[in-house]
Protein backbone atom coordinates (compact mmCIF):
# COMPACT_ATOMS: atom_id res chain seq x y z
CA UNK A 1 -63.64 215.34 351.99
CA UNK A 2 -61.33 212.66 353.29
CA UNK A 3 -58.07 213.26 355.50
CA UNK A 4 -56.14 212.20 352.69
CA UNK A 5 -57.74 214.64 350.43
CA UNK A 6 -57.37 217.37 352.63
CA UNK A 7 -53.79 216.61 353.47
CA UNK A 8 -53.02 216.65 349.50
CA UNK A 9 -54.73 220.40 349.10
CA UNK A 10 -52.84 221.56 351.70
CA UNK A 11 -49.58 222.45 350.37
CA UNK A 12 -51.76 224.24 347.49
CA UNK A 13 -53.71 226.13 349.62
CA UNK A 14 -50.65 227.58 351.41
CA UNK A 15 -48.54 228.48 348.45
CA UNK A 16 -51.92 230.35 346.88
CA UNK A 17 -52.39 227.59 344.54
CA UNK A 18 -55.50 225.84 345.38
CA UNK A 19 -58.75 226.36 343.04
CA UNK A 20 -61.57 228.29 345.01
CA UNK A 21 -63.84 225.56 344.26
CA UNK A 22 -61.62 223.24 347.05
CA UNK A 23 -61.26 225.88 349.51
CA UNK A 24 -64.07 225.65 350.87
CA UNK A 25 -64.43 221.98 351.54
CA UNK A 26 -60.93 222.32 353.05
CA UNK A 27 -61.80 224.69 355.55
CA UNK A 28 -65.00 222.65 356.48
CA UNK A 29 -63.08 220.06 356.99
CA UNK A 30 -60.19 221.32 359.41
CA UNK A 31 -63.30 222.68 361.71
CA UNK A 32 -64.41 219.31 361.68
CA UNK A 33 -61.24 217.52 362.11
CA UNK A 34 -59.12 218.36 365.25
CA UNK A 35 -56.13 216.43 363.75
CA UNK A 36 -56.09 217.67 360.11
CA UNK A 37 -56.05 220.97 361.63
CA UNK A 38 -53.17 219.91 363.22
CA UNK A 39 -51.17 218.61 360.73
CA UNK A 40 -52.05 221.98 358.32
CA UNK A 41 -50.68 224.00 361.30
CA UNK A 42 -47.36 222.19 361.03
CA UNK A 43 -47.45 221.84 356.99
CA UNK A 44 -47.98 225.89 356.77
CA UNK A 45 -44.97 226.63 359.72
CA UNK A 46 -42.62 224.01 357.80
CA UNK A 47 -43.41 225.61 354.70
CA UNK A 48 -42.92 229.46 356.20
CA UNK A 49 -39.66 228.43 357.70
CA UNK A 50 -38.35 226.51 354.38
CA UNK A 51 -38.99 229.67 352.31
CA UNK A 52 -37.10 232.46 355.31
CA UNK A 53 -34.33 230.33 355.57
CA UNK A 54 -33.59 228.32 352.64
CA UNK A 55 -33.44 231.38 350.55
CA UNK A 56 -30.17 231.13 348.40
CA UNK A 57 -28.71 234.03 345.87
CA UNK A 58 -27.18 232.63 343.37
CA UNK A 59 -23.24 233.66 343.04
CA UNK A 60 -22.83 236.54 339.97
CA UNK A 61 -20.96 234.68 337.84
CA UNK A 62 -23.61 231.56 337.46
CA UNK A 63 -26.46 234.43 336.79
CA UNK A 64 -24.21 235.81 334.09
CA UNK A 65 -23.49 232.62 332.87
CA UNK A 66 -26.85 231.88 332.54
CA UNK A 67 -27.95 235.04 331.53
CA UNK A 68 -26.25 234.66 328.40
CA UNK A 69 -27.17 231.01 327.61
CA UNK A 70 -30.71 232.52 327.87
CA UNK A 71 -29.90 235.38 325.22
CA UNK A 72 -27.87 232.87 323.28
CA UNK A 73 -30.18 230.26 323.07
């Protein structure tokens, strides 16, 4: 596995996304590679952060409104 493959199953591999047959090779890889370890450390607190704090509820009225363009459709 290359860097650049390894920095594209990244962001999978965090959210829960990647395929078991990649995991594997990812993992060997990061023990291998001091700075793709790295760079997933950052990715995966980035990623943690994003989702704690750019959590938005959408304001009652726009889930009723679409709500009903749901049913309605």
């Amino acid at each position: 596995m290359t860097c650049e493959d390894a920095h594209l199953y990244m962001h999978d591999y965090i959210s829960g996304e990647l395929a078991s047959e990649h995991r594997k090779n990812l993992m060997d890889h990061m023990d291998d590679c001091p700075d793709c370890k790295e760079f997933f450390r950052q990715t995966e607190y980035i990623q943690q952060t994003m989702r704690n704090h750019m959590q938005y509820k959408a304001p009652f009225e726009l889930q009723n409104t679409i709500s009903s363009l749901l049913t309605n459709a």
